[in-house]
N, C-alpha and C. Protein backbone atom coordinates (compact mmCIF):
# COMPACT_ATOMS: atom_id res chain seq x y z
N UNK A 1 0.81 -1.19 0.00
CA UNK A 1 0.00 0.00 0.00
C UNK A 1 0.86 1.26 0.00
N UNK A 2 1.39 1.31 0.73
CA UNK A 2 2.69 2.60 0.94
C UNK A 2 3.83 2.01 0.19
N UNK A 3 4.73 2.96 -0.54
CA UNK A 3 5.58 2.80 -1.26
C UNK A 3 6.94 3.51 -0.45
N UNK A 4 8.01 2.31 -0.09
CA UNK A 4 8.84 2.06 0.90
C UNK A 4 10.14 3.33 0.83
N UNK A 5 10.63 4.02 1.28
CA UNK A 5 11.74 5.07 0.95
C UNK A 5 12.77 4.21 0.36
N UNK A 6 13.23 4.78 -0.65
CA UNK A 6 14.78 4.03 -1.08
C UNK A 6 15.71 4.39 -0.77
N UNK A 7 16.36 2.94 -0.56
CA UNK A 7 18.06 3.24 0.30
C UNK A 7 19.26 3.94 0.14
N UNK A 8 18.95 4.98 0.85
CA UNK A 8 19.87 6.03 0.33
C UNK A 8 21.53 5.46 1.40
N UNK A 9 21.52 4.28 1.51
CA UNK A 9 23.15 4.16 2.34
C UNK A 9 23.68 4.43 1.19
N UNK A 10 25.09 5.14 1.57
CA UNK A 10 26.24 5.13 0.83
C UNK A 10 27.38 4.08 1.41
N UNK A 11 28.03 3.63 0.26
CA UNK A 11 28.74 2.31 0.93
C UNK A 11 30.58 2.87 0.57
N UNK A 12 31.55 2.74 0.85
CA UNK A 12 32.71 3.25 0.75
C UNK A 12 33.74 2.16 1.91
N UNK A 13 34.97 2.36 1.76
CA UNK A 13 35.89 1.28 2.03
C UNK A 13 36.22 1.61 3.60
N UNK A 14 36.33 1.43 4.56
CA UNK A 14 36.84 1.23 6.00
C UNK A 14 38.59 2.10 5.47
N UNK A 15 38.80 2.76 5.95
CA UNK A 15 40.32 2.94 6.03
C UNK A 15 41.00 1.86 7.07
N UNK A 16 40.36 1.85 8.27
CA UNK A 16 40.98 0.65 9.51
C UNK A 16 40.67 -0.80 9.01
N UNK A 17 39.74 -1.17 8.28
CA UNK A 17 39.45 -2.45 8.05
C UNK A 17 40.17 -3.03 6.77
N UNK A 18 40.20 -2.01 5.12
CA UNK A 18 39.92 -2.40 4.19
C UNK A 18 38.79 -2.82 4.05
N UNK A 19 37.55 -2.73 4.57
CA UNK A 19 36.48 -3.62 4.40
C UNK A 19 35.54 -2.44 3.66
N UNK A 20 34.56 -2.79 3.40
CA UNK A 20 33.47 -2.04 2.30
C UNK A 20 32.65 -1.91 4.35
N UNK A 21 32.04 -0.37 3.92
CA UNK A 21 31.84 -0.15 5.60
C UNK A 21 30.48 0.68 4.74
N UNK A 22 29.24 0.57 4.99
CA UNK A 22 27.84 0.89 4.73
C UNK A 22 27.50 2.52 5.82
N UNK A 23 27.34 3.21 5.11
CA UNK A 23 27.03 4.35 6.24
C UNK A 23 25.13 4.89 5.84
N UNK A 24 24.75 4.54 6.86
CA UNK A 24 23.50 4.86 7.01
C UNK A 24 22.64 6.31 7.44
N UNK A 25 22.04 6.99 7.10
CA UNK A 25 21.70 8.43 7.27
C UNK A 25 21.11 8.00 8.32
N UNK A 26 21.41 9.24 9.30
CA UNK A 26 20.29 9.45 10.18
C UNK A 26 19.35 10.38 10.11
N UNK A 27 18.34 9.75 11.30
CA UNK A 27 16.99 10.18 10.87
C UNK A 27 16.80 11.68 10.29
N UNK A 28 17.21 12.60 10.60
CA UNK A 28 17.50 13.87 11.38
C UNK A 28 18.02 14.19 9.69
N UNK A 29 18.80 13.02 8.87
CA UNK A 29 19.05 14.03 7.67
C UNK A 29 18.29 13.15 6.25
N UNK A 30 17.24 12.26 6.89
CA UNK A 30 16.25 11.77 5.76
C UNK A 30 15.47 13.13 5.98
N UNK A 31 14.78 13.15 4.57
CA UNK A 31 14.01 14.48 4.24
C UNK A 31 12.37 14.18 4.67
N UNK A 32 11.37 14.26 5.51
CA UNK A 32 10.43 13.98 5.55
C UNK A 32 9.55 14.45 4.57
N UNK A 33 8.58 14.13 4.35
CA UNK A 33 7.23 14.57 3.53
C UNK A 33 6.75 15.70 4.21
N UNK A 34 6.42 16.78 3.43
CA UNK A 34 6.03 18.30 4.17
C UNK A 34 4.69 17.72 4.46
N UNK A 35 3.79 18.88 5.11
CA UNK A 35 2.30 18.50 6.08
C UNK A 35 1.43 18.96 4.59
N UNK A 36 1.94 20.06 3.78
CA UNK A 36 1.24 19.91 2.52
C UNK A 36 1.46 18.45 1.92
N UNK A 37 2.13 17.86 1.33
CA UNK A 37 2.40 16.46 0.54
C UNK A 37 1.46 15.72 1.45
N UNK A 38 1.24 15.61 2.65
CA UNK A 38 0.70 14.53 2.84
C UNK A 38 -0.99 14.90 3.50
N UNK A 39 -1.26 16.30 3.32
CA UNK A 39 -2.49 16.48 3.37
C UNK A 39 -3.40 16.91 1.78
N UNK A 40 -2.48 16.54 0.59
CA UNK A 40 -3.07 16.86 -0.76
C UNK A 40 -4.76 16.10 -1.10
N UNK A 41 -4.61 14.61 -0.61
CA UNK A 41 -5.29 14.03 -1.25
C UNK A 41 -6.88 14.24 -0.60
N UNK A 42 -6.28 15.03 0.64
CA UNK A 42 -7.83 15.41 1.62
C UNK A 42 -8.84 16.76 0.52
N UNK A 43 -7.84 17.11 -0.51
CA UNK A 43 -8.44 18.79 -0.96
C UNK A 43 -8.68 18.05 -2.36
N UNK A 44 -8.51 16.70 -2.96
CA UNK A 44 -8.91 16.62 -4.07
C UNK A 44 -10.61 16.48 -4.40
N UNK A 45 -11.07 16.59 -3.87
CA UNK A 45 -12.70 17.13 -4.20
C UNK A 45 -13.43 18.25 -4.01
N UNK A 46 -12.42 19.45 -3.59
CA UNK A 46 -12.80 20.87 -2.97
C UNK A 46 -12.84 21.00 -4.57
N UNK A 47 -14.22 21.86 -4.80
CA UNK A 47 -14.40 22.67 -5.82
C UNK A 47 -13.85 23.80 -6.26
N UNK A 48 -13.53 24.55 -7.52
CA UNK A 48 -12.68 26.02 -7.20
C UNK A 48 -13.21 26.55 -8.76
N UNK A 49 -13.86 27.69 -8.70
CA UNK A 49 -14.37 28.35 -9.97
C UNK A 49 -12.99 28.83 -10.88
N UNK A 50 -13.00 28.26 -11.66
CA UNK A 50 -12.04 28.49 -12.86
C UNK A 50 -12.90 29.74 -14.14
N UNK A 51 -12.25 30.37 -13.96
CA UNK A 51 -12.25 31.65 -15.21
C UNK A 51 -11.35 32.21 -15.95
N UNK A 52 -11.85 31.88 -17.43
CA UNK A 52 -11.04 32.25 -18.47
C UNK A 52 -12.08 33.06 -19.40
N UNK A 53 -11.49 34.70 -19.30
CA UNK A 53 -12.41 35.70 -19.98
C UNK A 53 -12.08 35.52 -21.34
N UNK A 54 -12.89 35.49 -22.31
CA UNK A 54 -12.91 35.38 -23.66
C UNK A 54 -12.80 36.53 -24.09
N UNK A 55 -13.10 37.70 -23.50
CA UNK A 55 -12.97 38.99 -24.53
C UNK A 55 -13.79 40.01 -23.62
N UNK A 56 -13.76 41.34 -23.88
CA UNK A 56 -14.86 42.48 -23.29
C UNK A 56 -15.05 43.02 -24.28
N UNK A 57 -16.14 43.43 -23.95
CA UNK A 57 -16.57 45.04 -25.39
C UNK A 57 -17.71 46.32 -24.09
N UNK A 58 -17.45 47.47 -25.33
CA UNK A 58 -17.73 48.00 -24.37
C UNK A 58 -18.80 49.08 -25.49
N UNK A 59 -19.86 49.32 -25.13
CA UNK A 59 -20.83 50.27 -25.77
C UNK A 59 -21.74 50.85 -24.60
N UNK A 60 -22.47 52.41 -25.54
CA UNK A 60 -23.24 53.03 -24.22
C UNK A 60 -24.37 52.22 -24.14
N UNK A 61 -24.91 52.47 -22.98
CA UNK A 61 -25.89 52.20 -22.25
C UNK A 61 -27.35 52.07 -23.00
N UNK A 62 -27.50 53.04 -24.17
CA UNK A 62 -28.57 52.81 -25.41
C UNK A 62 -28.74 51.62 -26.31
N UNK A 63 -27.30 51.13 -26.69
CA UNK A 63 -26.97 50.29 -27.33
C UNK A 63 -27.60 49.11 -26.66
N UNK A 64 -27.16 48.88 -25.26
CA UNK A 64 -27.68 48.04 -24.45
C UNK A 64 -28.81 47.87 -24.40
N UNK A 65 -29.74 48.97 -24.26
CA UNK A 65 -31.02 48.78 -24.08
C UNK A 65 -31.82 48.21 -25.06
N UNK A 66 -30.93 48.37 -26.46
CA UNK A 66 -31.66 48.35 -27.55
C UNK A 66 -32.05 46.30 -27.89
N UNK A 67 -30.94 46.36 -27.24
CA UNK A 67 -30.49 44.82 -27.58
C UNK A 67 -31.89 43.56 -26.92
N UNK A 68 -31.72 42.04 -27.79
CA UNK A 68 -32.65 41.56 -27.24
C UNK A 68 -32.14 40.03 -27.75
N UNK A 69 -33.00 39.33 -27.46
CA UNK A 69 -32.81 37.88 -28.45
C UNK A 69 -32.19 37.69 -29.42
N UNK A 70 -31.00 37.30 -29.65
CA UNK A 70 -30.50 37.14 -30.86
C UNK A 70 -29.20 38.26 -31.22
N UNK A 71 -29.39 39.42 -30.33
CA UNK A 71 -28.46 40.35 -30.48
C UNK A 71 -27.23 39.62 -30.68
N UNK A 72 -25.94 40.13 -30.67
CA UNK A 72 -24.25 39.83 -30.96
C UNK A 72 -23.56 40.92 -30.83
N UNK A 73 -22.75 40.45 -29.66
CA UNK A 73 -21.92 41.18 -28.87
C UNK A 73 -20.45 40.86 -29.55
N UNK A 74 -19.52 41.93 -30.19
CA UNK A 74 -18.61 41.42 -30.46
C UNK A 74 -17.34 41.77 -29.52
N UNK A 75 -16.58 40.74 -29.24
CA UNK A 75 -15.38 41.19 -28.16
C UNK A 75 -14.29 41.12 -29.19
N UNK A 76 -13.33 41.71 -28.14
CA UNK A 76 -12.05 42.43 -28.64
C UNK A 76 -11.05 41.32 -28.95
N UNK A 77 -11.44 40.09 -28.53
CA UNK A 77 -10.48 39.18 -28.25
C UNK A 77 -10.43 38.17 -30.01
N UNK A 78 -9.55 37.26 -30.50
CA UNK A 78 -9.95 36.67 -31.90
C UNK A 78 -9.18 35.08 -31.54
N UNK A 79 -9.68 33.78 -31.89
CA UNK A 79 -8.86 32.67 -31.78
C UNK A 79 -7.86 32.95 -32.28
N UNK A 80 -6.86 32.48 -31.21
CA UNK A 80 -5.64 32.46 -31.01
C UNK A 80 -4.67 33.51 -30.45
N UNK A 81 -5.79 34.31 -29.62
CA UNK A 81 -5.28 35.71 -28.83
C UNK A 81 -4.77 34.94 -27.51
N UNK A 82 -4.42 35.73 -26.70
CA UNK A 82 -3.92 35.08 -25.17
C UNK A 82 -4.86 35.80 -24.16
N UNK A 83 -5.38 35.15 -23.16
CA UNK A 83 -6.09 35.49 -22.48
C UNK A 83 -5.70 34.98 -20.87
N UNK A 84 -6.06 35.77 -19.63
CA UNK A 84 -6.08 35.25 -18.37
C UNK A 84 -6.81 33.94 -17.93
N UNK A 85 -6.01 33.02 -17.17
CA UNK A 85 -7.02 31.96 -16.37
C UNK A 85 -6.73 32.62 -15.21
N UNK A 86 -8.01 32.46 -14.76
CA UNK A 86 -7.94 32.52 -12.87
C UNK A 86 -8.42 31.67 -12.11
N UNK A 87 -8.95 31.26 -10.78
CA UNK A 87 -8.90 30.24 -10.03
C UNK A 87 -9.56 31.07 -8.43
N UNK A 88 -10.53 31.55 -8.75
CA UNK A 88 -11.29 32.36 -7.53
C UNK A 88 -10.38 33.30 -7.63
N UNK A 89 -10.78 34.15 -8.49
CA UNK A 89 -10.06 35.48 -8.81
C UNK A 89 -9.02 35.75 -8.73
N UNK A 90 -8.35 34.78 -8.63
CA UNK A 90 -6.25 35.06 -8.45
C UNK A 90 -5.65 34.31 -9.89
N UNK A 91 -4.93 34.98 -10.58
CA UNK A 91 -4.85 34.55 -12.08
C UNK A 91 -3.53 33.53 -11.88
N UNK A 92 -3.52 32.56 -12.52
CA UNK A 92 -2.89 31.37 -12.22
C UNK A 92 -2.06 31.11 -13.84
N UNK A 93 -2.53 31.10 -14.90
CA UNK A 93 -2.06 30.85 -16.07
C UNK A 93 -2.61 31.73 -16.84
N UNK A 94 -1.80 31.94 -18.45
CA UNK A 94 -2.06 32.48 -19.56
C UNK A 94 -3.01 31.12 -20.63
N UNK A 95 -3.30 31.57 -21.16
CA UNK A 95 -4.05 30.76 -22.27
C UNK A 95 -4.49 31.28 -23.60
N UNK A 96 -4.31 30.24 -24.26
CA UNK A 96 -4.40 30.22 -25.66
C UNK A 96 -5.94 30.11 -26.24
N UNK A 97 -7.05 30.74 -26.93
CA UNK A 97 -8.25 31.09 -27.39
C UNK A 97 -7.85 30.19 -28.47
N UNK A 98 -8.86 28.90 -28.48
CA UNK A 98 -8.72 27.90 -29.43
C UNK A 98 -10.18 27.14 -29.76
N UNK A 99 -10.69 26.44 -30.85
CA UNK A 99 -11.54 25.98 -31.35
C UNK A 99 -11.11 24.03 -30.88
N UNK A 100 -11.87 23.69 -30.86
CA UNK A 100 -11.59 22.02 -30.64
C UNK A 100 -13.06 21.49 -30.82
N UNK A 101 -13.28 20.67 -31.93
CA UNK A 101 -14.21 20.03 -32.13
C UNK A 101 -16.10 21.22 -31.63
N UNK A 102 -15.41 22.01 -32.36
CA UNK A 102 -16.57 22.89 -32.41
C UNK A 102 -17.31 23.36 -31.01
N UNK A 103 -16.10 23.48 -29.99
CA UNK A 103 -15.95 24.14 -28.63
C UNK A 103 -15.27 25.06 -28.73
N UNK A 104 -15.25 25.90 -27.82
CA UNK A 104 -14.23 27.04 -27.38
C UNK A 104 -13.28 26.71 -26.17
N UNK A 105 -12.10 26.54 -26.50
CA UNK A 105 -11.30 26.09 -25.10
C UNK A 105 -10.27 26.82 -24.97
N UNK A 106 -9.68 26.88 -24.37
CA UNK A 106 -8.41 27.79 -23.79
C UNK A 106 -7.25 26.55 -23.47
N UNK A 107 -5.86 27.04 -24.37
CA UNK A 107 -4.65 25.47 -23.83
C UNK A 107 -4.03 26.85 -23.11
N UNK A 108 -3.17 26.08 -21.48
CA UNK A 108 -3.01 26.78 -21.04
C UNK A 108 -1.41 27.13 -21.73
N UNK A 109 -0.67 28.39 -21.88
CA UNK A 109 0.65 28.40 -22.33
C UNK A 109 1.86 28.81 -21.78
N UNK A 110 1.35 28.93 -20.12
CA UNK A 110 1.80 30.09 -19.33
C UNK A 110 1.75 29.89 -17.84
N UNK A 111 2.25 29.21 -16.69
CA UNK A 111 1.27 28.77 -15.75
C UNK A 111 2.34 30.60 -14.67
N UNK A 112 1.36 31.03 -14.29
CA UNK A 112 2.25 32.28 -13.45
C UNK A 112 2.50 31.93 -12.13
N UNK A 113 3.70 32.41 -11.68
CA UNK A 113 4.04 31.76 -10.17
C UNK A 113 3.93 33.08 -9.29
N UNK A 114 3.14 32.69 -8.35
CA UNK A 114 3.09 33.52 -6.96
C UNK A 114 3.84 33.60 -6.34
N UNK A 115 4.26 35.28 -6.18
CA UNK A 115 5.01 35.07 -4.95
C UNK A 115 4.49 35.52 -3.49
N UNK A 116 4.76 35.09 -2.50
CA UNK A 116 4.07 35.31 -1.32
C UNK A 116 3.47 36.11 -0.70
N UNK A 117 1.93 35.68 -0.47
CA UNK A 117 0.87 36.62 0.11
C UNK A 117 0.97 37.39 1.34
């Protein structure tokens, strides 16, 4: 079930013996598993709203009103522009505006690293 640490002895020759002499780490300098690594698999079913904006446009307020069923809004954005992903409003990756089997998807091309909150 658990997958066993591998043996990190280093093995080297005795100067007093000639003999092949095994030196074993102690505990203190095996690397443990952080409290994240071993609390991951508790958060794999937490939900998290993913957003990737396709485009904005922007017209007055008449325009708006005018609009109804069927209207078409055109955004600024065109396949194969780059756009933000976010992840509950904190932007996480860049992405690619792409067509796939007559979907709209985003490949991500870009993942951005945080630095500390």
């Amino acid at each position: 079930m658990f997958d066993q640490a591998p043996d990190t002895a280093s093995e080297g020759t005795d100067e007093k013996t000639g003999q092949n002499a095994v030196e074993t780490p102690t505990e203190a300098s095996r690397e443990a598993p952080s409290s994240v690594d071993r609390n991951i698999p508790a958060v794999h079913g937490v939900g998290l709203e993913v957003s990737a904006i396709l485009g904005t446009a922007q017209m007055p307020v008449s325009q708006l009103l005018k609009m109804g069923r069927g209207a078409v809004v055109e955004l600024d954005k065109y396949i194969g522009d780059t756009i933000d992903i976010s992840i509950n409003d904190q932007m996480i990756a860049r992405g690619e505006v792409m067509i796939k089997e007559d979907r709209l998807c985003v490949e991500i091309i870009e993942m951005i690293k945080r630095t500390g909150d």
